[in-house]
C-alpha atoms as a PDB file:
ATOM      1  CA  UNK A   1       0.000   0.000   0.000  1.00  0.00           C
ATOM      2  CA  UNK A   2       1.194   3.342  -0.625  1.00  0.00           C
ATOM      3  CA  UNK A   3       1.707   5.588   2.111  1.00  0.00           C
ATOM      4  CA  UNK A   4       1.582   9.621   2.037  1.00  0.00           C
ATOM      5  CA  UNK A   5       4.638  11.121   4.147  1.00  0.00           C
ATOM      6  CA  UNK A   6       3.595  12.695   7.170  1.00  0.00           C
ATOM      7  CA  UNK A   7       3.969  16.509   6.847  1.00  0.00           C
ATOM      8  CA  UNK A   8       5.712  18.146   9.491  1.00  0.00           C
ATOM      9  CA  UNK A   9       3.667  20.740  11.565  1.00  0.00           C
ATOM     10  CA  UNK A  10       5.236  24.520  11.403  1.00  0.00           C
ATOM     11  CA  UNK A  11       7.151  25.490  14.003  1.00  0.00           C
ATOM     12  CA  UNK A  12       4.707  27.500  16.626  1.00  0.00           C
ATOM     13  CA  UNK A  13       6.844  30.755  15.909  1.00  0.00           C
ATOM     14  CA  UNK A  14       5.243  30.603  12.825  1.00  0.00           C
ATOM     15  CA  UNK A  15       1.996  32.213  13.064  1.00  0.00           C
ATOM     16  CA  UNK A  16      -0.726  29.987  11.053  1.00  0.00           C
ATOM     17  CA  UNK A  17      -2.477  32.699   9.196  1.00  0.00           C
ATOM     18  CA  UNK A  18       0.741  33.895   7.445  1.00  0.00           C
ATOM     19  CA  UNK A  19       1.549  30.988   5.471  1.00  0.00           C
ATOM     20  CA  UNK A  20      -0.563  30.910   2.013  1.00  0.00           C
ATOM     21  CA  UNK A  21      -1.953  28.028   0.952  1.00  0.00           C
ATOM     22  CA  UNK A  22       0.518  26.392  -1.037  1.00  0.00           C
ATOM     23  CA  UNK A  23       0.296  24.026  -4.199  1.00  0.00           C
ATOM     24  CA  UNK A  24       3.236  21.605  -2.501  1.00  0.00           C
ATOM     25  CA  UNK A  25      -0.085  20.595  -1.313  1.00  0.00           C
ATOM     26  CA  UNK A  26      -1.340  19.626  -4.146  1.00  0.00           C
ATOM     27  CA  UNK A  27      -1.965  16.425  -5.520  1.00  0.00           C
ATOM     28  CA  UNK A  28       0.875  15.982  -7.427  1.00  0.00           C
ATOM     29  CA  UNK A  29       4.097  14.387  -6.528  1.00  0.00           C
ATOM     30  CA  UNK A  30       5.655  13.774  -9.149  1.00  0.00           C
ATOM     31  CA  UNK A  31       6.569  17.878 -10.022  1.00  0.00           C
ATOM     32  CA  UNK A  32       9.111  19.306 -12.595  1.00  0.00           C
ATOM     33  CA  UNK A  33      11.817  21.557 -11.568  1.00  0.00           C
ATOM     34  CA  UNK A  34      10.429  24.336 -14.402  1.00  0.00           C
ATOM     35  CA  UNK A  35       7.114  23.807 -12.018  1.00  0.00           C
ATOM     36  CA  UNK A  36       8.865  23.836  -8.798  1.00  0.00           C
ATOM     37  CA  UNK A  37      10.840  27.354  -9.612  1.00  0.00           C
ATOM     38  CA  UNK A  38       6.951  28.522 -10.981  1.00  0.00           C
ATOM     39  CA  UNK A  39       6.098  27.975  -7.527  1.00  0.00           C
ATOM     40  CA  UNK A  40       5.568  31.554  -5.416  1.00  0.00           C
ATOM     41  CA  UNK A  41       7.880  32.440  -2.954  1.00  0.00           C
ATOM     42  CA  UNK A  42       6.401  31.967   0.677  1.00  0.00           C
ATOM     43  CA  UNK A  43       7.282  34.613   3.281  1.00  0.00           C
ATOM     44  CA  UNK A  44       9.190  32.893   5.882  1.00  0.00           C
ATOM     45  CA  UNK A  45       8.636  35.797   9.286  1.00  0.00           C
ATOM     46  CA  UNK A  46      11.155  35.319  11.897  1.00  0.00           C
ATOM     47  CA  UNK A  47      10.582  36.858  14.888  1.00  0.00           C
ATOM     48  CA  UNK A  48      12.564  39.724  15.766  1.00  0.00           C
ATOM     49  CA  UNK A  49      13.809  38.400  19.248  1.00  0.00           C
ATOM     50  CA  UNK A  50      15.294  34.872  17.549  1.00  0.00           C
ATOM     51  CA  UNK A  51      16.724  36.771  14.519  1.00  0.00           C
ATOM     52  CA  UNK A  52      18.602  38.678  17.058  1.00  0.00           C
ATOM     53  CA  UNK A  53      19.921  35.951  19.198  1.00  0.00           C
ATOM     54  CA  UNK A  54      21.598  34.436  15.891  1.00  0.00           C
ATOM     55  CA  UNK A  55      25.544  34.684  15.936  1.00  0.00           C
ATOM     56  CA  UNK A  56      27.099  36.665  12.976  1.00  0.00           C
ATOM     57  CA  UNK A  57      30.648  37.166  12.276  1.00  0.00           C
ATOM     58  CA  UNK A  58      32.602  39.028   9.818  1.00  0.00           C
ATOM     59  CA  UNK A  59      35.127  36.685   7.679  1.00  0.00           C
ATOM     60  CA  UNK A  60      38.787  37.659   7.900  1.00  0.00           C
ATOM     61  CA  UNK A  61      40.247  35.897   5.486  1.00  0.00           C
ATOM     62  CA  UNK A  62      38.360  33.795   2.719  1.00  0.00           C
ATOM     63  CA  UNK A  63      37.323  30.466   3.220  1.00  0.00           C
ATOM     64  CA  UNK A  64      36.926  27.257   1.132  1.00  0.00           C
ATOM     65  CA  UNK A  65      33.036  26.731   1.384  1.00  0.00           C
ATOM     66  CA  UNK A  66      30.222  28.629  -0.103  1.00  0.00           C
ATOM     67  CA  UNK A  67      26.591  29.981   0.791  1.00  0.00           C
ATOM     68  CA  UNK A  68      23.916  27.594   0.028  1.00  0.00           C
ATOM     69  CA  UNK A  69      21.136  29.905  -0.685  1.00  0.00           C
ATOM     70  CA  UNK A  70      23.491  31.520  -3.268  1.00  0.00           C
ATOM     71  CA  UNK A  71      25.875  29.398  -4.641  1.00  0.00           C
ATOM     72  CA  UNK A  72      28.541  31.657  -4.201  1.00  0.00           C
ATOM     73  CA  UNK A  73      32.317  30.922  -2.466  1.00  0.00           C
ATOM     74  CA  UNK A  74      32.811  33.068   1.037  1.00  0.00           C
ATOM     75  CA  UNK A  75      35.199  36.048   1.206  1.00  0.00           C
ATOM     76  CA  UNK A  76      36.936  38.008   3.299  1.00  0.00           C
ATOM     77  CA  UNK A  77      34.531  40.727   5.116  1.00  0.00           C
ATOM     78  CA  UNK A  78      31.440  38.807   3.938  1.00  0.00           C
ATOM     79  CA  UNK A  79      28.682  38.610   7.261  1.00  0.00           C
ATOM     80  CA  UNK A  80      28.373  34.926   7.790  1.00  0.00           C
ATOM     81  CA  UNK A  81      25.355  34.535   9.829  1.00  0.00           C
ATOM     82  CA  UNK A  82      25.090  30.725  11.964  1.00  0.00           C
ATOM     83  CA  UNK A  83      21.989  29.136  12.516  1.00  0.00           C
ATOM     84  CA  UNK A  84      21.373  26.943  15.140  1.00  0.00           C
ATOM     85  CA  UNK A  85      22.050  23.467  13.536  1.00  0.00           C
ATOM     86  CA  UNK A  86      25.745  24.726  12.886  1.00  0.00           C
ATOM     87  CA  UNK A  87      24.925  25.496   8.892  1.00  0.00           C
ATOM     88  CA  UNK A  88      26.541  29.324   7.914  1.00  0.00           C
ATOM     89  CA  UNK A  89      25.139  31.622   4.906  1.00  0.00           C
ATOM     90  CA  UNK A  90      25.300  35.157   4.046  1.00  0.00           C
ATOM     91  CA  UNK A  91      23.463  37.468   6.089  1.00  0.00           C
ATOM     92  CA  UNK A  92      22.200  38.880   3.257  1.00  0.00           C
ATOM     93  CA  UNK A  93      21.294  35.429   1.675  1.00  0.00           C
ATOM     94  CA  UNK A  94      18.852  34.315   5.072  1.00  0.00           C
ATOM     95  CA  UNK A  95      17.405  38.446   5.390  1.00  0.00           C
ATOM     96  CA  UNK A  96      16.480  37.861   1.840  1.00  0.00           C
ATOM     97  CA  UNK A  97      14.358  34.305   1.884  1.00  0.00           C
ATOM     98  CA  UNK A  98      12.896  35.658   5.723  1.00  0.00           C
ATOM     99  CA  UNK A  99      12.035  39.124   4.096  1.00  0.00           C
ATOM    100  CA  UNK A 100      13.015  41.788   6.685  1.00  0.00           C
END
């Protein structure tokens, strides 16, 4: 028998009424990647107070590893901001997809 994945509730930061419906939901699992980068951004609002407890540090010297929201290799005096889990982007990068 074929089983649906469970889908993860959002995180209770997130208030419910500011997440669109979105047509992930949808019926069909088998999408395209031209139909996946159709899809419409979805605000992602982080609350002021966690945002701020997030450690950011200034690169001295460049590094051999790049941003994964961008694609692009770290340099020296890019704003590296650290999420929990340990994973590092651009500040800039994680402001952007969180739009503040």
């Amino acid at each position: 028998p074929h089983h649906e994945p469970a889908i993860e509730p959002l995180p209770s930061w997130i208030p419910q009424e500011s997440v669109p419906p979105s047509r992930l939901d949808s019926q069909e699992p088998d999408m395209s990647y031209e139909s996946l980068a159709d899809l419409e951004d979805v605000p992602v609002p982080l609350p002021q107070d966690v945002l701020s407890r997030l450690q950011v540090r200034q690169l001295d010297h460049a590094i051999d590893d790049s941003c994964a929201i961008c694609q692009c290799e770290y340099d020296q005096g890019d704003h590296l901001l650290h999420l929990g889990c340990s994973h590092q982007f651009h500040r800039e990068c994680v402001l952007s997809l969180i739009h503040i």
